[in-house]
Protein backbone atom coordinates (compact mmCIF):
# COMPACT_ATOMS: atom_id res chain seq x y z
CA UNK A 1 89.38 20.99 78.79
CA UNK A 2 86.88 18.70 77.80
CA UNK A 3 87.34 15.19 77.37
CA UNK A 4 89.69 13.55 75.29
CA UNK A 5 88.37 12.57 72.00
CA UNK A 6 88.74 9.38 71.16
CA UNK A 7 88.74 9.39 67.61
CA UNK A 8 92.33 9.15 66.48
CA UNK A 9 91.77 10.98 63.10
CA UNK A 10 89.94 13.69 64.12
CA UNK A 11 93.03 14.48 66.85
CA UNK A 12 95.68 14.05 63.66
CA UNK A 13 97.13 17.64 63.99
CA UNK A 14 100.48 18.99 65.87
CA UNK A 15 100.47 21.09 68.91
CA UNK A 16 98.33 20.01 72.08
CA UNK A 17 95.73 18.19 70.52
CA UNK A 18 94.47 16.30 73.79
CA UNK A 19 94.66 16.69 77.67
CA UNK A 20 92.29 14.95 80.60
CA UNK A 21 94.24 16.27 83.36
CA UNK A 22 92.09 13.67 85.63
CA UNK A 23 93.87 10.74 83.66
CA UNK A 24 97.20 12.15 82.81
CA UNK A 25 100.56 12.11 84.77
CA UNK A 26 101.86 15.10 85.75
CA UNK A 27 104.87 15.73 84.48
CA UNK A 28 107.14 17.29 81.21
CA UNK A 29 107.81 15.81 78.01
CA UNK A 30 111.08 15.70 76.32
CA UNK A 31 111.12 15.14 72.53
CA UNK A 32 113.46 16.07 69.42
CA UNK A 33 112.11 15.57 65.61
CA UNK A 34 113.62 13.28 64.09
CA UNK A 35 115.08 14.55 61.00
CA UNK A 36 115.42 17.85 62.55
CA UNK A 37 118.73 19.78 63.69
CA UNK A 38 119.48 18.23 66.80
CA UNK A 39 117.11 21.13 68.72
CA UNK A 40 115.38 19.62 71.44
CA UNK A 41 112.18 20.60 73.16
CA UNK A 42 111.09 20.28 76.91
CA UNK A 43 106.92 20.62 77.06
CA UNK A 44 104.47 21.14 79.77
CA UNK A 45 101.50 19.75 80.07
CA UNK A 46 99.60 21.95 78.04
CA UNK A 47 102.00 21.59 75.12
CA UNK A 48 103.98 25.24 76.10
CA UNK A 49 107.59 24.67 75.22
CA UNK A 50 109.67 25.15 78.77
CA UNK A 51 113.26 24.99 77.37
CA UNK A 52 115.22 24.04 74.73
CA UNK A 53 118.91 22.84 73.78
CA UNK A 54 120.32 22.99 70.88
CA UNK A 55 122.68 20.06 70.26
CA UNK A 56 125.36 19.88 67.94
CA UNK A 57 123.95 16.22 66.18
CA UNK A 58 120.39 14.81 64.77
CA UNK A 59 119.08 12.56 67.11
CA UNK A 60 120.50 9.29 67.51
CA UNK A 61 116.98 8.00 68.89
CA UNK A 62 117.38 8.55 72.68
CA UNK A 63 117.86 10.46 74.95
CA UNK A 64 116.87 11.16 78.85
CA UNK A 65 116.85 13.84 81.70
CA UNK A 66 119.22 12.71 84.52
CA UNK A 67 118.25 13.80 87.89
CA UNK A 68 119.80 16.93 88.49
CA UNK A 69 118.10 18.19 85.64
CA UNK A 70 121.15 17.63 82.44
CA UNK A 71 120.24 16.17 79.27
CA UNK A 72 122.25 13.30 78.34
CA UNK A 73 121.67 13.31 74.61
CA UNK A 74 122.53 9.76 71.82
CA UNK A 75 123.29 11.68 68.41
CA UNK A 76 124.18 10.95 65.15
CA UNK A 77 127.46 10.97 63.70
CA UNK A 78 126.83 11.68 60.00
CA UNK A 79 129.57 9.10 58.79
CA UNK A 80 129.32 5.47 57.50
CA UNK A 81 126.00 5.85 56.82
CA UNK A 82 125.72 3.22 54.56
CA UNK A 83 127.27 0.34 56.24
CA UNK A 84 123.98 -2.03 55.32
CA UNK A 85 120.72 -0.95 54.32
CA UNK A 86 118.64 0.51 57.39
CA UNK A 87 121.91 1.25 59.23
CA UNK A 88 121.47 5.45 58.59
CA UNK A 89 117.93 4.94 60.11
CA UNK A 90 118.82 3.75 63.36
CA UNK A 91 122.95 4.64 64.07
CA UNK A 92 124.02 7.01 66.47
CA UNK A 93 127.58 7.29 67.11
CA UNK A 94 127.98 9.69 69.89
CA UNK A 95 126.92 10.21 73.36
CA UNK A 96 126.87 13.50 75.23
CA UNK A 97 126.02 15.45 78.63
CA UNK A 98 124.87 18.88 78.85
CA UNK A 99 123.74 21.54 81.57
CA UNK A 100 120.87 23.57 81.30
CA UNK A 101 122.40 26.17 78.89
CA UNK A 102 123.69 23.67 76.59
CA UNK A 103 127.34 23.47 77.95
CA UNK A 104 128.65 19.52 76.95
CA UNK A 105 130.13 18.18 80.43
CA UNK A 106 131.62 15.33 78.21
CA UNK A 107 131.24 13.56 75.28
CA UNK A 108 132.04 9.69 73.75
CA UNK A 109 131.52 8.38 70.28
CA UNK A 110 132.10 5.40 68.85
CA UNK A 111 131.48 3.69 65.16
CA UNK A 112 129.33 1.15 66.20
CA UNK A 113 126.89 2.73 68.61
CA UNK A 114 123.10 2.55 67.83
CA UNK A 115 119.97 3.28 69.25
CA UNK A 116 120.62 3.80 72.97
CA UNK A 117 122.90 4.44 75.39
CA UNK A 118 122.47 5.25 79.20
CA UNK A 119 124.45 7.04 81.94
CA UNK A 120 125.57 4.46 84.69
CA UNK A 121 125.17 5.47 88.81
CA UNK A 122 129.50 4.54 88.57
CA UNK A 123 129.69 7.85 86.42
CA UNK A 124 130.26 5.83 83.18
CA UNK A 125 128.34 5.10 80.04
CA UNK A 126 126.79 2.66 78.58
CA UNK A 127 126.49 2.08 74.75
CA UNK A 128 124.40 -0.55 72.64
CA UNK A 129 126.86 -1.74 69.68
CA UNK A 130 126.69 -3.34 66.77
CA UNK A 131 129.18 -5.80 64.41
CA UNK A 132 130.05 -8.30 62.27
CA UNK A 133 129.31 -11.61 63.87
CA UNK A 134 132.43 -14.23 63.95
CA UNK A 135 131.56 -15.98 60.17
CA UNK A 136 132.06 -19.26 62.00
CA UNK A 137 128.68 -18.65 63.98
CA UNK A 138 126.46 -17.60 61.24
CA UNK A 139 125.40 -21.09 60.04
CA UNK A 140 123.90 -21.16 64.07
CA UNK A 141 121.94 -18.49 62.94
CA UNK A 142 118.10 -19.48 62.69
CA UNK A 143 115.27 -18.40 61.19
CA UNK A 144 115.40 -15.04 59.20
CA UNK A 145 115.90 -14.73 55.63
CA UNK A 146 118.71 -16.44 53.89
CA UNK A 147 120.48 -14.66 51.16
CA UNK A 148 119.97 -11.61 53.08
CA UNK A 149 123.44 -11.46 54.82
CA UNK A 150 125.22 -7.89 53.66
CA UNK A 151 128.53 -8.91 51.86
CA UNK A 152 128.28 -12.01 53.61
CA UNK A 153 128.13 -10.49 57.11
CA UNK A 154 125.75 -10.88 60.05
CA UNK A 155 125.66 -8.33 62.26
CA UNK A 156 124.82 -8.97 66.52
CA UNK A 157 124.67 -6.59 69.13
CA UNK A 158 127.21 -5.81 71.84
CA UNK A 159 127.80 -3.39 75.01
CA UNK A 160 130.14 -1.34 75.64
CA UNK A 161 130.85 0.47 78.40
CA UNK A 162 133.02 3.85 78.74
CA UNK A 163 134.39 6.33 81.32
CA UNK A 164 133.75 9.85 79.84
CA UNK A 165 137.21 10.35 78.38
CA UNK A 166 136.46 7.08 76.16
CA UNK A 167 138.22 4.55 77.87
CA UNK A 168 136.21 0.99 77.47
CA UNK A 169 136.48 -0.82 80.88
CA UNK A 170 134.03 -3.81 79.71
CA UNK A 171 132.57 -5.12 77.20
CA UNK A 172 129.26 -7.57 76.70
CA UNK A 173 129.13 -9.79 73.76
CA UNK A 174 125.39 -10.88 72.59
CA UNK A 175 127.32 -13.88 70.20
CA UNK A 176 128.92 -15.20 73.41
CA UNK A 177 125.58 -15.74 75.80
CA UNK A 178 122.64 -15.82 74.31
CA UNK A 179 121.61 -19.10 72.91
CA UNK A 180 121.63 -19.97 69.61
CA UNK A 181 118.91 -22.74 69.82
CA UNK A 182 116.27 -20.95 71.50
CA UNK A 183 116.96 -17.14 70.62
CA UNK A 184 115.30 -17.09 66.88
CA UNK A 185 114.62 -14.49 65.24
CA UNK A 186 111.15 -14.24 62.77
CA UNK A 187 111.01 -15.21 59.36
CA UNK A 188 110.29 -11.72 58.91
CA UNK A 189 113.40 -10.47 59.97
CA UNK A 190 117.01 -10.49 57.80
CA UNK A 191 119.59 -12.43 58.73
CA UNK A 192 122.19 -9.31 58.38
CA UNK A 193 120.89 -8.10 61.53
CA UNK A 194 120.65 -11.30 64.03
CA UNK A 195 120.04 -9.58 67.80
CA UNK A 196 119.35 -5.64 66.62
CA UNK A 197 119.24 -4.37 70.47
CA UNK A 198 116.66 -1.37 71.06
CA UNK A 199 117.33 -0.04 74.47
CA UNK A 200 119.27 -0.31 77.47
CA UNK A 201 119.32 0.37 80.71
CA UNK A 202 120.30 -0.05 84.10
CA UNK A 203 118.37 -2.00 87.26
CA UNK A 204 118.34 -0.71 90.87
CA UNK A 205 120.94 -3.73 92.11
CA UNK A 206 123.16 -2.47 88.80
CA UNK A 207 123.04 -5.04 86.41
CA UNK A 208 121.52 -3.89 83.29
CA UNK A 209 118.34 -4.70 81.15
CA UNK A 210 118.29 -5.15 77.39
CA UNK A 211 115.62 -5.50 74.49
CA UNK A 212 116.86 -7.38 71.14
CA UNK A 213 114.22 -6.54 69.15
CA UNK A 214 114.37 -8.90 66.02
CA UNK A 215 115.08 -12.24 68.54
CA UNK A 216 112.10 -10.96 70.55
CA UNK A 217 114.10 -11.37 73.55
CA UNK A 218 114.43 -9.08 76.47
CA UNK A 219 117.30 -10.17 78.82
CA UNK A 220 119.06 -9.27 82.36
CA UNK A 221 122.63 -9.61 82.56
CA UNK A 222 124.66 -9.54 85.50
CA UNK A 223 127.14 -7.02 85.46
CA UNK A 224 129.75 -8.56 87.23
CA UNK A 225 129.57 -12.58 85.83
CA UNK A 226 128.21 -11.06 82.25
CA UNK A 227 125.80 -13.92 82.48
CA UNK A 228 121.97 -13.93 81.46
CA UNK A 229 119.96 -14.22 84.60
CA UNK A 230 116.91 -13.92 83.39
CA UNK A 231 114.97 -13.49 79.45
CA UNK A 232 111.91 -13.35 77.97
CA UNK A 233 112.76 -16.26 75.77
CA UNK A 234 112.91 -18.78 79.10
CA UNK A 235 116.10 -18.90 79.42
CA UNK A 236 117.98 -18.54 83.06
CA UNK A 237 121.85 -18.93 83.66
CA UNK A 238 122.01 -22.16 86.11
CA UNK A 239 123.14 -20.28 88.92
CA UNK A 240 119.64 -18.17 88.87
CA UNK A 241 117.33 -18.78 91.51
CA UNK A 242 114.59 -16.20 90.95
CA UNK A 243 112.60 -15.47 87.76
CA UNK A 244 112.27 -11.49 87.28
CA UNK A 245 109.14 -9.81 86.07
CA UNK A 246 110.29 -8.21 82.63
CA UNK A 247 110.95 -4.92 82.50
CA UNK A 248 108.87 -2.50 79.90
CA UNK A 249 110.42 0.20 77.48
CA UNK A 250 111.14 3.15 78.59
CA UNK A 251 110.67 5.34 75.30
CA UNK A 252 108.09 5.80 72.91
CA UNK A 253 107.82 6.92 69.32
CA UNK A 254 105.01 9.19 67.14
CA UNK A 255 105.47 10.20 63.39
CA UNK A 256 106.71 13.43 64.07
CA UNK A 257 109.46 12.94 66.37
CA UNK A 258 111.05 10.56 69.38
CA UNK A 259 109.33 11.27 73.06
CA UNK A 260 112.80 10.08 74.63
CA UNK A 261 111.58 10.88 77.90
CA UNK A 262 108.50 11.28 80.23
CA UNK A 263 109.52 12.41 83.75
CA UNK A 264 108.91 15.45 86.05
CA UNK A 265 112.74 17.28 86.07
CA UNK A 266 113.83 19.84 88.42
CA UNK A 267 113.31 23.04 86.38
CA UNK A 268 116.35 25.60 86.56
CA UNK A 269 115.88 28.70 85.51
């Protein structure tokens, strides 16, 4: 194949349209379309679809492939839709695991699940939650655009995490550590959504890692203490010693669909 063309517009079709196997990783794609059905696609790297599963939601924006080669799937629960403007765009609701042939191991929702969620080494799940923020806090709330609260609400990210028959066995509240002096959000942004988490996931020692995308703050929290060890912002709990390099996204996004994974999976036939 000859080398990649580096004219964007001129690659603007679907399919393979690029491939310099001396500067790509190796590896498999998984993606789903967006507004599709819920079917999602497994490609190679020359854009031949390996497998598929189909799912029984849309998307709910990520997903992964776990290491022994299951899908664990975020969909989206087609019901309060309209809970504040944007909300349909980016809600998920549910959170599933299935084998190769589609068979759901388990499966959690929950109302206020958006964006991402993660399976947890423990067996559990993690999910990144949304609501209302305590009324007393919002005058705290900086920057953004007044007058755009929804029904007077503010809404600020939480976690929650979930054995796989639903039980919650802890959760993290954004409102309760992150500080309200430093931690502003851009004038850009609307006050109804103060901390609007993207992802989540899980370090090597266990605590976890999360992006809040509208405070432009990505933060460590310690698992056991629930404190903020490290964030982007400059912000350290006092009993950190060590500063952290910060950890990059893990997903990335095209105008046809959600790559929710990029990894080299143990293919079962």
């Amino acid at each position: 194949m000859p080398a990649v063309d580096q004219q964007r517009v001129r690659r603007a079709r679907t399919g393979l349209t690029a491939h310099d196997p001396s500067r790509a990783l190796d590896g498999y794609t998984l993606f789903t379309p967006m507004l599709g059905d819920g079917t999602v696609y497994l490609v190679d790297m020359r854009g031949e679809v390996v497998h598929t599963w189909d799912m029984p939601y849309r998307p709910g924006l990520y997903g992964y492939l776990l290491d022994d080669g299951r899908l664990f799937y975020g969909g989206k629960t087609m019901t309060d839709l309209d809970r504040f403007e944007g909300w349909s765009r980016f809600k998920a609701g549910a959170a599933l695991e299935v084998d190769w042939n589609g068979k759901i191991a388990w499966e959690v929702t929950h109302p206020d699940h958006h964006h991402d969620a993660r399976k947890l080494r423990n067996g559990n799940v993690i999910l990144l939650c949304l609501r209302a923020l305590p009324r007393e806090l919002h005058a705290r709330v900086k920057g953004g655009l007044a007058g755009s609260e929804i029904n007077g609400e503010i809404y600020a990210d939480y976690l929650l995490e979930m054995t796989t028959r639903g039980e919650v066995v802890w959760e993290w509240r954004s409102w309760e550590h992150l500080d309200f002096e430093t931690e502003v959000i851009t004038q850009q942004d609307h006050r109804a959504e103060w901390t609007h988490g993207n992802t989540v996931a899980e370090l090597p020692d266990g605590n976890l890692v999360v992006s809040f995308r509208n405070i432009c703050t990505v933060a460590i929290i310690d698992r056991r203490s629930g404190d903020i060890t490290w964030s982007s912002a400059g912000r350290r709990s006092p009993s950190s010693t060590t500063r952290a390099r910060c950890p990059t996204a893990t997903s990335r996004s095209s105008t046809t669909g959600r790559i929710v994974a990029i990894t080299r999976p143990r293919i079962r036939g």
